[in-house]
N, C-alpha and C. Protein backbone atom coordinates (compact mmCIF):
# COMPACT_ATOMS: atom_id res chain seq x y z
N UNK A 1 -36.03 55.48 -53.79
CA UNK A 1 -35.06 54.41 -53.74
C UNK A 1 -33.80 54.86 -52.99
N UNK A 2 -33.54 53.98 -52.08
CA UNK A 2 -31.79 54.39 -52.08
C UNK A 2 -30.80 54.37 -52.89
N UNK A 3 -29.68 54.94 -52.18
CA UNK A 3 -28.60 54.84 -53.06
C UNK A 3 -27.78 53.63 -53.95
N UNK A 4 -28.15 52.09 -52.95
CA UNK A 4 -27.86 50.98 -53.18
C UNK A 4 -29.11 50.69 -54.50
N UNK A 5 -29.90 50.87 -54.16
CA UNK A 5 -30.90 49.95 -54.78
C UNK A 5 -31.28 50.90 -56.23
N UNK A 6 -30.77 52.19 -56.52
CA UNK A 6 -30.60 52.96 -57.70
C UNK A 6 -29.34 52.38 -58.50
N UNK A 7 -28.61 52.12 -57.78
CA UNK A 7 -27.17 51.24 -58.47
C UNK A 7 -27.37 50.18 -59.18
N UNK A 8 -28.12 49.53 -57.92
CA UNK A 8 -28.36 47.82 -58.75
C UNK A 8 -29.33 47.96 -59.84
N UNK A 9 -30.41 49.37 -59.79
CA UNK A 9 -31.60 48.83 -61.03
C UNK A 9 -30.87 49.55 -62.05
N UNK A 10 -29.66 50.63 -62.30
CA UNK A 10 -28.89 51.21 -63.20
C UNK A 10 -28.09 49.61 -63.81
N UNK A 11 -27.51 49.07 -62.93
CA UNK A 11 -26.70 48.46 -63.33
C UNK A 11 -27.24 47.03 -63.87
N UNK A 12 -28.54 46.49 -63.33
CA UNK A 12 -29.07 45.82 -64.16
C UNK A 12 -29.80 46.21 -65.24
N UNK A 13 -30.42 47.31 -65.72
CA UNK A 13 -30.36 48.01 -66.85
C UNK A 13 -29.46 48.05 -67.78
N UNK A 14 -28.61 48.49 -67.91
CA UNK A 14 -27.51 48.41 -68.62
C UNK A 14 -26.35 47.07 -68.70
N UNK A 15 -26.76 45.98 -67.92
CA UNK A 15 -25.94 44.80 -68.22
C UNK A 15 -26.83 44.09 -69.05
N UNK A 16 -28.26 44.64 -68.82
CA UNK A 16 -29.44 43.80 -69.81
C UNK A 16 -29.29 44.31 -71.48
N UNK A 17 -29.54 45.61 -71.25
CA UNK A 17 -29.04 46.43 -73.15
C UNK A 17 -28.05 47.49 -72.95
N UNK A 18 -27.17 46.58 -74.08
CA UNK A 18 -25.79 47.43 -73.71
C UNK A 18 -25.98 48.74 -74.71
N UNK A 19 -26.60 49.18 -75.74
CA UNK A 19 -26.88 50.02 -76.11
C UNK A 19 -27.27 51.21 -75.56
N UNK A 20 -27.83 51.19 -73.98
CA UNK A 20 -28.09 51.81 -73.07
C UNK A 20 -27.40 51.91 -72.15
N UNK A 21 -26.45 51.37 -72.28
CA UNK A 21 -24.99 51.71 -71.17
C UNK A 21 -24.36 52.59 -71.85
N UNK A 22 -24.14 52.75 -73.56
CA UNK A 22 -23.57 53.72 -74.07
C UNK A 22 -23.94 54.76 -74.05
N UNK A 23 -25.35 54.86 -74.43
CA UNK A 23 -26.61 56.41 -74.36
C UNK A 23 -26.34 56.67 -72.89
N UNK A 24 -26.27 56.38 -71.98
CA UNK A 24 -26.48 56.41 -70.60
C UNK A 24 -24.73 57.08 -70.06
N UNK A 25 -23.65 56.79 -70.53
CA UNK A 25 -22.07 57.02 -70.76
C UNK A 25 -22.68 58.32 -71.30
N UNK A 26 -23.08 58.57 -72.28
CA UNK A 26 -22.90 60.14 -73.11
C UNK A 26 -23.98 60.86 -72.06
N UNK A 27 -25.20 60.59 -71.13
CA UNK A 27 -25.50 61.64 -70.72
C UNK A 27 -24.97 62.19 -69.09
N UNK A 28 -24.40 61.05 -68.69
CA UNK A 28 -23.48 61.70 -67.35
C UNK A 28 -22.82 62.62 -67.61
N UNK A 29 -22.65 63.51 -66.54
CA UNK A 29 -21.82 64.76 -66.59
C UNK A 29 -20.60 64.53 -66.27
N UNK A 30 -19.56 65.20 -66.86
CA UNK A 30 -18.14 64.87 -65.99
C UNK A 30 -17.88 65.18 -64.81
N UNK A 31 -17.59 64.19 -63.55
CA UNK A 31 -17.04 64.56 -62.28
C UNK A 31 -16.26 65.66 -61.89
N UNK A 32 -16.69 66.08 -60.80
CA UNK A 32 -16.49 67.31 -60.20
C UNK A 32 -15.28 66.56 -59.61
N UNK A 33 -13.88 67.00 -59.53
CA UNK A 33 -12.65 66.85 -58.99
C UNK A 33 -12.08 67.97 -57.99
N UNK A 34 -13.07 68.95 -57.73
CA UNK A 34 -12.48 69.85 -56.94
C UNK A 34 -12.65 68.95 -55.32
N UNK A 35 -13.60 68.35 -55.12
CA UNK A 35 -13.45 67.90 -54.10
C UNK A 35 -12.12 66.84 -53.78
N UNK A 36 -11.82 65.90 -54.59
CA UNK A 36 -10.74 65.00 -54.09
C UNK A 36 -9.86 65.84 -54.17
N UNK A 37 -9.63 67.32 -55.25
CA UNK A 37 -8.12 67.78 -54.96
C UNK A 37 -7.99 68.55 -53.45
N UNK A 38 -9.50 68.93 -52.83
CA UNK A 38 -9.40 69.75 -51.79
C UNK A 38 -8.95 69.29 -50.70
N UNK A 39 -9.53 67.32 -50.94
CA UNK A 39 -9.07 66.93 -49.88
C UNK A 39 -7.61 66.36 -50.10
N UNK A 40 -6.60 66.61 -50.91
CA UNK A 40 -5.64 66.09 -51.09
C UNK A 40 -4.76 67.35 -50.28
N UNK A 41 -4.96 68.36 -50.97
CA UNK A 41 -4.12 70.18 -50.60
C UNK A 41 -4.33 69.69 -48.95
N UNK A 42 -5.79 69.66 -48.75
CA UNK A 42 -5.45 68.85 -47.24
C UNK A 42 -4.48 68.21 -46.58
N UNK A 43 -4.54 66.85 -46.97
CA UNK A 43 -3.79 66.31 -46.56
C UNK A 43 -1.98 66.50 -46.85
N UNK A 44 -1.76 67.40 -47.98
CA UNK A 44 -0.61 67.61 -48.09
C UNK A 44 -0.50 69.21 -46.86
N UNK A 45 -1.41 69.60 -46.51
CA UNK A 45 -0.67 70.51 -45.48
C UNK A 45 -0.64 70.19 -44.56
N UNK A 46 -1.96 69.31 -44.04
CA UNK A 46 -1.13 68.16 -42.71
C UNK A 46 0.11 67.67 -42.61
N UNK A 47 0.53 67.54 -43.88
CA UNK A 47 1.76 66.98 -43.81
C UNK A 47 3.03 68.23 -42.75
N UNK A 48 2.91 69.19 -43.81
CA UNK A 48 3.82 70.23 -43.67
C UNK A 48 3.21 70.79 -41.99
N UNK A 49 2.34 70.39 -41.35
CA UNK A 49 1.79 71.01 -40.19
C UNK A 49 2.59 69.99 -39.00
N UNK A 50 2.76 68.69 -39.49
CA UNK A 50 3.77 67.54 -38.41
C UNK A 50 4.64 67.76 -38.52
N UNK A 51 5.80 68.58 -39.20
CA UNK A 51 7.24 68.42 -39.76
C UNK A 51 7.49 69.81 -38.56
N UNK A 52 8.42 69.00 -37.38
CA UNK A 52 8.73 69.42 -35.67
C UNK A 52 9.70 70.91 -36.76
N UNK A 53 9.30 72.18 -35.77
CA UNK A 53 10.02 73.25 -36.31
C UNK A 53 11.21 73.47 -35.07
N UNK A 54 12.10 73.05 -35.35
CA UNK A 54 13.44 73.03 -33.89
C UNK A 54 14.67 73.47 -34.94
N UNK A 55 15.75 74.48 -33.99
CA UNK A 55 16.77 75.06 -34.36
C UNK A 55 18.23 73.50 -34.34
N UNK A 56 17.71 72.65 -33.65
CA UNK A 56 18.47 71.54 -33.27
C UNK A 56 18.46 70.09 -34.36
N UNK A 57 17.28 70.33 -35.08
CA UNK A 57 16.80 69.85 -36.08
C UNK A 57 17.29 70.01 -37.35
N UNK A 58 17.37 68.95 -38.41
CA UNK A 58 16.78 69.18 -39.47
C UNK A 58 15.98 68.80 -40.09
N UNK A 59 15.09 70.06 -40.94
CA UNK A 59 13.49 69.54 -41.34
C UNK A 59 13.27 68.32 -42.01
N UNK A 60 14.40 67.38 -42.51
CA UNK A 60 14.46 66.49 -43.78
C UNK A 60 15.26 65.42 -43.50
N UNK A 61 15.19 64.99 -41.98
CA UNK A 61 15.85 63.96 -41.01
C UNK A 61 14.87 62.88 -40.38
N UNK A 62 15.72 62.06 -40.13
CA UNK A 62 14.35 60.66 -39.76
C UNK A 62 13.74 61.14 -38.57
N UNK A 63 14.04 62.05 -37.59
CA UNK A 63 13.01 62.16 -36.79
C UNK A 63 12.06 62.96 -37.12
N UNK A 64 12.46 64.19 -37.57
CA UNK A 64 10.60 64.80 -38.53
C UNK A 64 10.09 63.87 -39.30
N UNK A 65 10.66 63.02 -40.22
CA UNK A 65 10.06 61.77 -41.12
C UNK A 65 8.83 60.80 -40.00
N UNK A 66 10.08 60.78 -38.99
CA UNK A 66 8.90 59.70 -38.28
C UNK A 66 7.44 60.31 -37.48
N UNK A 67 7.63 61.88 -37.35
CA UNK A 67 6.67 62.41 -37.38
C UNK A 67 5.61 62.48 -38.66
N UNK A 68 5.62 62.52 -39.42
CA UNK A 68 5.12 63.33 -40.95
C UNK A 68 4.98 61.40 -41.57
N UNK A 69 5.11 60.32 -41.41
CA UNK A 69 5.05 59.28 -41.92
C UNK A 69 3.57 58.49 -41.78
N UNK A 70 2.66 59.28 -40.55
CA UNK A 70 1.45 58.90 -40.78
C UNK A 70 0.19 59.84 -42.02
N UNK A 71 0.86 61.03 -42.53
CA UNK A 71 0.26 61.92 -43.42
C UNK A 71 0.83 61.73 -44.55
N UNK A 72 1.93 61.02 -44.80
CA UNK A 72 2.08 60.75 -46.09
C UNK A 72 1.57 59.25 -46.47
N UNK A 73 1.68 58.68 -45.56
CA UNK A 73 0.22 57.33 -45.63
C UNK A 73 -0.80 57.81 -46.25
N UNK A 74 -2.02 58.42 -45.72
CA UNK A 74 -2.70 58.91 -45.84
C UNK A 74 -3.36 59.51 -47.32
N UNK A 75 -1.91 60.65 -47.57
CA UNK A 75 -1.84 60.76 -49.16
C UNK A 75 -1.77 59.87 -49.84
N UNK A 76 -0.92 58.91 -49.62
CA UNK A 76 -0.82 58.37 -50.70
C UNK A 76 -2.24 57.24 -50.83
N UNK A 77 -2.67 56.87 -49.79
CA UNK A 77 -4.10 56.19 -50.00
C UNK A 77 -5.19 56.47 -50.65
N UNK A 78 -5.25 57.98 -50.48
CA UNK A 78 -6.27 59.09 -50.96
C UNK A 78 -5.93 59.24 -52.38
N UNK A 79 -4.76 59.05 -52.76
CA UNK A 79 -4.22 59.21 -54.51
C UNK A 79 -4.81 57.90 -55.35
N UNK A 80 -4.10 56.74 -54.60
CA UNK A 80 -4.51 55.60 -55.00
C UNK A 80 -6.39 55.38 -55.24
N UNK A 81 -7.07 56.00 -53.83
CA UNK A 81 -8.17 55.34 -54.11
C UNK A 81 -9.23 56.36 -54.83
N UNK A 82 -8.97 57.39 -55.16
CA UNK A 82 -9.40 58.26 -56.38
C UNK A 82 -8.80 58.02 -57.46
N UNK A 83 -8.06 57.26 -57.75
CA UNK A 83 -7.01 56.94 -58.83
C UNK A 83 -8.07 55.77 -59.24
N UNK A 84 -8.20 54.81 -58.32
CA UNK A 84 -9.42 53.35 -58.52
C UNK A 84 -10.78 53.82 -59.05
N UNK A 85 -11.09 54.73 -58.16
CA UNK A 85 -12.85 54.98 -58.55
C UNK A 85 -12.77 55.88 -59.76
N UNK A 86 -11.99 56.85 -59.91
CA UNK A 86 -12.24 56.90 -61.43
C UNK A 86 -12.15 55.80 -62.63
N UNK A 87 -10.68 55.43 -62.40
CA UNK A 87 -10.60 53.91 -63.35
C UNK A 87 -11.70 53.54 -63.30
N UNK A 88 -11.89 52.76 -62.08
CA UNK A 88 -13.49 51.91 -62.21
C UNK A 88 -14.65 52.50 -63.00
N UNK A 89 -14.80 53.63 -63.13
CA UNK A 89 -15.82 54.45 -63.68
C UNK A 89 -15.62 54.63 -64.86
N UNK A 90 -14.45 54.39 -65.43
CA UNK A 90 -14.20 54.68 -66.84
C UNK A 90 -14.43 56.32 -67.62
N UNK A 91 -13.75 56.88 -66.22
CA UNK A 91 -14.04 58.66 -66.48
C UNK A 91 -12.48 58.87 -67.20
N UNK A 92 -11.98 58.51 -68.33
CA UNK A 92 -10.52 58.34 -69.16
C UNK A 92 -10.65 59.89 -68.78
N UNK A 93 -10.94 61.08 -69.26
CA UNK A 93 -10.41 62.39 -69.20
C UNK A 93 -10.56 63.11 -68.00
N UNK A 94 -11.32 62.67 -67.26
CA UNK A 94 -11.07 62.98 -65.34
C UNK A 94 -10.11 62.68 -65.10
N UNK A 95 -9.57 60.67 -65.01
CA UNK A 95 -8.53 60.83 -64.47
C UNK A 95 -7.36 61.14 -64.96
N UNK A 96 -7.24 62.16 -66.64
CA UNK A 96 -6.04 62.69 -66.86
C UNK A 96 -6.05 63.77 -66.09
N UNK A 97 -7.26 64.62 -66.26
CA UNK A 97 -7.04 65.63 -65.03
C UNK A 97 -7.03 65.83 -64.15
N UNK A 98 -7.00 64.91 -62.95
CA UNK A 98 -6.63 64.65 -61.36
C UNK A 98 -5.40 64.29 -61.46
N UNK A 99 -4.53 63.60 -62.68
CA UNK A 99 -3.04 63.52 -62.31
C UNK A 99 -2.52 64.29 -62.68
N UNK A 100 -2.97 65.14 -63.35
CA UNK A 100 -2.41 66.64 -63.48
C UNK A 100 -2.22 67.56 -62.62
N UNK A 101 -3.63 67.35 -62.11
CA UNK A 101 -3.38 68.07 -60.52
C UNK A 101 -3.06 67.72 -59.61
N UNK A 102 -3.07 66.24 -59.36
CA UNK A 102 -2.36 65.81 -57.91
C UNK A 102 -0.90 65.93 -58.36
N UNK A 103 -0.80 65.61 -59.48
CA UNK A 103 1.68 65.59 -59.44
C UNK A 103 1.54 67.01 -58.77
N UNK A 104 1.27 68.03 -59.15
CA UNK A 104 1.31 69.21 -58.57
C UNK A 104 1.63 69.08 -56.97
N UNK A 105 0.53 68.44 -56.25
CA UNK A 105 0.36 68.36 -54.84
C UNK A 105 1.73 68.12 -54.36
N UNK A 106 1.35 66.26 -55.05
CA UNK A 106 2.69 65.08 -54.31
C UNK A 106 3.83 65.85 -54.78
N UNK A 107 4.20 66.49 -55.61
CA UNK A 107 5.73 66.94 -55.86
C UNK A 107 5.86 67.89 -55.18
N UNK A 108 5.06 68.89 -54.14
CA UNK A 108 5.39 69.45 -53.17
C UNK A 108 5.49 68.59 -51.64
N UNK A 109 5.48 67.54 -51.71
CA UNK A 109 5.84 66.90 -50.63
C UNK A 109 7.16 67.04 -50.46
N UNK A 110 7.38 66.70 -49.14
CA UNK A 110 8.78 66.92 -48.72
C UNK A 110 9.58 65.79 -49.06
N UNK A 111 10.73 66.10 -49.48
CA UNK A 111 12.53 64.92 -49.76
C UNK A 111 13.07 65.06 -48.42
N UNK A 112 13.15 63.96 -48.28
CA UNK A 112 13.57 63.13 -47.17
C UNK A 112 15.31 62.64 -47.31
N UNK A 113 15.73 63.44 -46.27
CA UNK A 113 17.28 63.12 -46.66
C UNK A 113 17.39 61.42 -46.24
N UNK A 114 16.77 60.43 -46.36
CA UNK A 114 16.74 59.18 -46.17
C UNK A 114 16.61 58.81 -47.04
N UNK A 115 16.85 58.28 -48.24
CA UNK A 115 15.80 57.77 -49.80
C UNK A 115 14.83 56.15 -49.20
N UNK A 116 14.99 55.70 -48.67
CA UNK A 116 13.88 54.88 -48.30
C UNK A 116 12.71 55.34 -47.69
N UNK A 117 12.94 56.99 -47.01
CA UNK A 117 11.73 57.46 -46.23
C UNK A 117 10.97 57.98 -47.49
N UNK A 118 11.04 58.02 -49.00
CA UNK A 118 10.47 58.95 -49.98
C UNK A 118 10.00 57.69 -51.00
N UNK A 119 9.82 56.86 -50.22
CA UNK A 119 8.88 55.46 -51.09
C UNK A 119 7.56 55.85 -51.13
N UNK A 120 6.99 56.71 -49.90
CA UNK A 120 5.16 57.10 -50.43
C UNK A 120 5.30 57.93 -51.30
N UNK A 121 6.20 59.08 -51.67
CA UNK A 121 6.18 60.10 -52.71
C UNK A 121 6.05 59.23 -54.13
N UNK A 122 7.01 58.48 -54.16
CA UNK A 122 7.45 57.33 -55.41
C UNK A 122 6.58 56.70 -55.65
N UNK A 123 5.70 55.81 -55.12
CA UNK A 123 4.54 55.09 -54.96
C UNK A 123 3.52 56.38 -55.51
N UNK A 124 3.58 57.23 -54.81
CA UNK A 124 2.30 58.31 -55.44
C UNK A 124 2.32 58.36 -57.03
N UNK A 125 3.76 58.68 -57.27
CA UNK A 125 4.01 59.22 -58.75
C UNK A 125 4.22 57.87 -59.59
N UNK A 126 4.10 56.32 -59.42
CA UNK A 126 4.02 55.46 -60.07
C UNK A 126 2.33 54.93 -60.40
N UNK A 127 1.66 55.05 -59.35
CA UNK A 127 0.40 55.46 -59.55
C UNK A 127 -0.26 56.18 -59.83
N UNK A 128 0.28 57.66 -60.10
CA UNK A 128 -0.38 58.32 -61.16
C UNK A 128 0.34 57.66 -62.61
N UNK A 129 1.40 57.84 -62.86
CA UNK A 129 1.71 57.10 -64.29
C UNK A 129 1.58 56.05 -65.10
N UNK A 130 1.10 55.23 -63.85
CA UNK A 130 0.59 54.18 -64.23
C UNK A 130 -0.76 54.20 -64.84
N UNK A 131 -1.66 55.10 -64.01
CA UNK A 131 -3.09 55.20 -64.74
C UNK A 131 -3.04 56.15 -65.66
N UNK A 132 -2.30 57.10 -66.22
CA UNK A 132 -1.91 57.45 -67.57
C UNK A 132 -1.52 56.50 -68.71
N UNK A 133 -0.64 55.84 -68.36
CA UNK A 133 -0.18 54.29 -69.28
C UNK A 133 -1.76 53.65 -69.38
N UNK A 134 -2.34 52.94 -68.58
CA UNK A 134 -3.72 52.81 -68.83
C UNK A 134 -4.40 53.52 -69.49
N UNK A 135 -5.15 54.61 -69.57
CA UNK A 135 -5.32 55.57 -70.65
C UNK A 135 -4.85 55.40 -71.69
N UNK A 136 -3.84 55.63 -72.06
CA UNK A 136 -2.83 55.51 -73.38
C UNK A 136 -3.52 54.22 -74.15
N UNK A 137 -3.37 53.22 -73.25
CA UNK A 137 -3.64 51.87 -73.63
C UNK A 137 -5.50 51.58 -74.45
N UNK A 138 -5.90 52.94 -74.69
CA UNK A 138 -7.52 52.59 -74.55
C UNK A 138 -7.13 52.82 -76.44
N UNK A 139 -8.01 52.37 -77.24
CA UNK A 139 -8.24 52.20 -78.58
C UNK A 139 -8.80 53.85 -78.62
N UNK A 140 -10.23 53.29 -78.05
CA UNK A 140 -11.26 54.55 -78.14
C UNK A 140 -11.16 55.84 -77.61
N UNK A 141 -9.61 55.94 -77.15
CA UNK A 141 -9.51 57.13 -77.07
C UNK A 141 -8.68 58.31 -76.97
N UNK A 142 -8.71 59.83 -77.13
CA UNK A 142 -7.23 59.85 -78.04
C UNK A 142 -6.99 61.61 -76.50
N UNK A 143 -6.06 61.29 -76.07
CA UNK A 143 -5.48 62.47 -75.24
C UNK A 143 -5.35 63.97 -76.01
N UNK A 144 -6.04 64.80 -75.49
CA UNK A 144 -5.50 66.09 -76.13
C UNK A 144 -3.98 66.38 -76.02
N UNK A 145 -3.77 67.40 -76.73
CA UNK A 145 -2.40 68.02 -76.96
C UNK A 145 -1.71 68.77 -75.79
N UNK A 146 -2.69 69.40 -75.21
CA UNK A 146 -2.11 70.90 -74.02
C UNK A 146 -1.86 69.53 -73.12
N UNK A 147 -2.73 68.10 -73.09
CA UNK A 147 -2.58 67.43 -71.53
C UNK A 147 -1.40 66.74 -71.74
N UNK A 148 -1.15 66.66 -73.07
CA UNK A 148 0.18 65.81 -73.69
C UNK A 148 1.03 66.11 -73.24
N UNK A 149 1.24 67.50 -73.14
CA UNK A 149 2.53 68.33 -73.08
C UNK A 149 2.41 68.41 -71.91
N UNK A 150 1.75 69.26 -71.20
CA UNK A 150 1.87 69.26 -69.59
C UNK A 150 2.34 67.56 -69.00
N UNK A 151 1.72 66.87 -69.06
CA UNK A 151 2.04 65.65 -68.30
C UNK A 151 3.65 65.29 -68.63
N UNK A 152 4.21 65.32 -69.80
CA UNK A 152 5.46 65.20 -70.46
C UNK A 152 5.98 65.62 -69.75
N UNK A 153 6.21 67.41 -69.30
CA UNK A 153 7.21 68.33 -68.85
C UNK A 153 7.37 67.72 -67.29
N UNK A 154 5.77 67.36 -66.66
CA UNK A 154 5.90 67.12 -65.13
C UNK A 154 6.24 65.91 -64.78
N UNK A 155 6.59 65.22 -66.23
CA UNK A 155 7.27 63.53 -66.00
C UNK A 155 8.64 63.39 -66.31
N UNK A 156 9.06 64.50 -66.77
CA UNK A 156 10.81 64.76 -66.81
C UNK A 156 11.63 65.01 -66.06
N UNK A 157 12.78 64.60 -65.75
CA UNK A 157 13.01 64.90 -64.33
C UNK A 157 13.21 63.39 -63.44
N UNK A 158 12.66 62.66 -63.25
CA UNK A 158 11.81 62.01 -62.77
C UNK A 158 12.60 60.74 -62.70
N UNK A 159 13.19 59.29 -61.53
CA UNK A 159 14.06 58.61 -62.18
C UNK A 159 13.15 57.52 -61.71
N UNK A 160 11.80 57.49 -61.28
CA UNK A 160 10.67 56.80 -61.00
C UNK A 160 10.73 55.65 -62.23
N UNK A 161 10.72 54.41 -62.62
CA UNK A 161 10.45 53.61 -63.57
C UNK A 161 9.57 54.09 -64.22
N UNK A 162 8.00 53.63 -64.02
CA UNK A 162 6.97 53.99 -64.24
C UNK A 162 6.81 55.20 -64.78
N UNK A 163 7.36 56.40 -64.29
CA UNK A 163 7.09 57.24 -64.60
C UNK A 163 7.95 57.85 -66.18
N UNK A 164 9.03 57.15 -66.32
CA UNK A 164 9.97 57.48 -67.15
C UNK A 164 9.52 56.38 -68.51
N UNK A 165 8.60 55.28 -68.28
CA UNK A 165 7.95 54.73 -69.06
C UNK A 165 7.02 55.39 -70.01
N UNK A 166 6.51 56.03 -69.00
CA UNK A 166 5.58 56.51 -68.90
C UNK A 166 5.48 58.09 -70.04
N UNK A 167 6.77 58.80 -69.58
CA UNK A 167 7.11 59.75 -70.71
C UNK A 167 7.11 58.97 -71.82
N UNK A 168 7.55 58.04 -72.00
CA UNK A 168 8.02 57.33 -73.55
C UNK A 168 6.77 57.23 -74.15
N UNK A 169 5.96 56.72 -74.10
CA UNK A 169 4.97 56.41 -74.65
C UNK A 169 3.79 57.36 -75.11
N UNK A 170 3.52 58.91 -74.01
CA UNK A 170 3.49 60.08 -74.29
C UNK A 170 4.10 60.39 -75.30
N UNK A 171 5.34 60.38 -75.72
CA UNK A 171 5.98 60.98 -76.40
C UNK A 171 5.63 60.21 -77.80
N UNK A 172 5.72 59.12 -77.94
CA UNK A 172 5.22 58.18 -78.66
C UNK A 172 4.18 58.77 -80.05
């Protein structure tokens, strides 16, 4: 079978007996995340690889920005749409641990002495907090302690809405 047509007979399987969507939930393995973070470290050193190195310059001025503004696109698309396909998948403890590891990434992005040029950084870090708040929001399911705390410390700081919501309810 292909890949399409293994989907559709999984997925009509399990829309037929839902008892077997659950048995079927417990025997998947948890997603391998080294790949989206590899390609993220990627794209965050592309970043740092466009940012013009000149004595006449400064690194954190709209003209390196307008260089470096097609790689922080980029990131932030790549955050968002691993941010979706896990959601969609309903992998709740993957995607605590991809926003664990991507804040890492995006908070090494570069500050932009412009504050309107640092809307993809902001956007990154409201979309990770946001799909933490989602999480939070699940009945069935309860966050460990070490991810509690880590996510807390790397959401402090922070004058992001979302993200300062976002501590609260952690803390909660």
């Amino acid at each position: 079978l292909t890949k399409s047509q293994l989907v559709d007979l999984l997925t009509s399987l399990t829309e037929a007996t839902p008892s077997l969507s659950t048995s079927l939930a417990k025997l998947l393995p948890k997603p391998d995340l080294s790949g989206l973070i590899t390609n993220l470290t990627y794209l965050n050193q592309n970043i740092y690889k466009a940012i013009p190195v000149t004595r006449l310059s400064d690194r954190r001025d709209s003209l390196a920005y307008s260089r470096v503004a097609t790689h922080l696109v980029a990131l932030k698309k790549r955050v968002v749409e691993d941010l979706n396909m896990l959601l969609e998948a309903g992998q709740w403890a993957s995607v605590l641990e991809y926003v664990i590891l991507a804040w890492d990434i995006v908070r090494v992005t570069p500050l932009w002495d412009n504050p309107v040029h640092n809307t993809s950084r902001s956007s990154c870090f409201k979309h990770l907090a946001s799909s933490v708040v989602r999480v939070l929001k699940l009945k069935d399911f309860l966050i460990a302690e070490d991810s509690r705390v880590k996510l807390v410390t790397y959401m402090t700081g922070f004058s992001v809405r979302e993200v300062e919501l976002c501590r609260k309810k952690l803390l909660e």
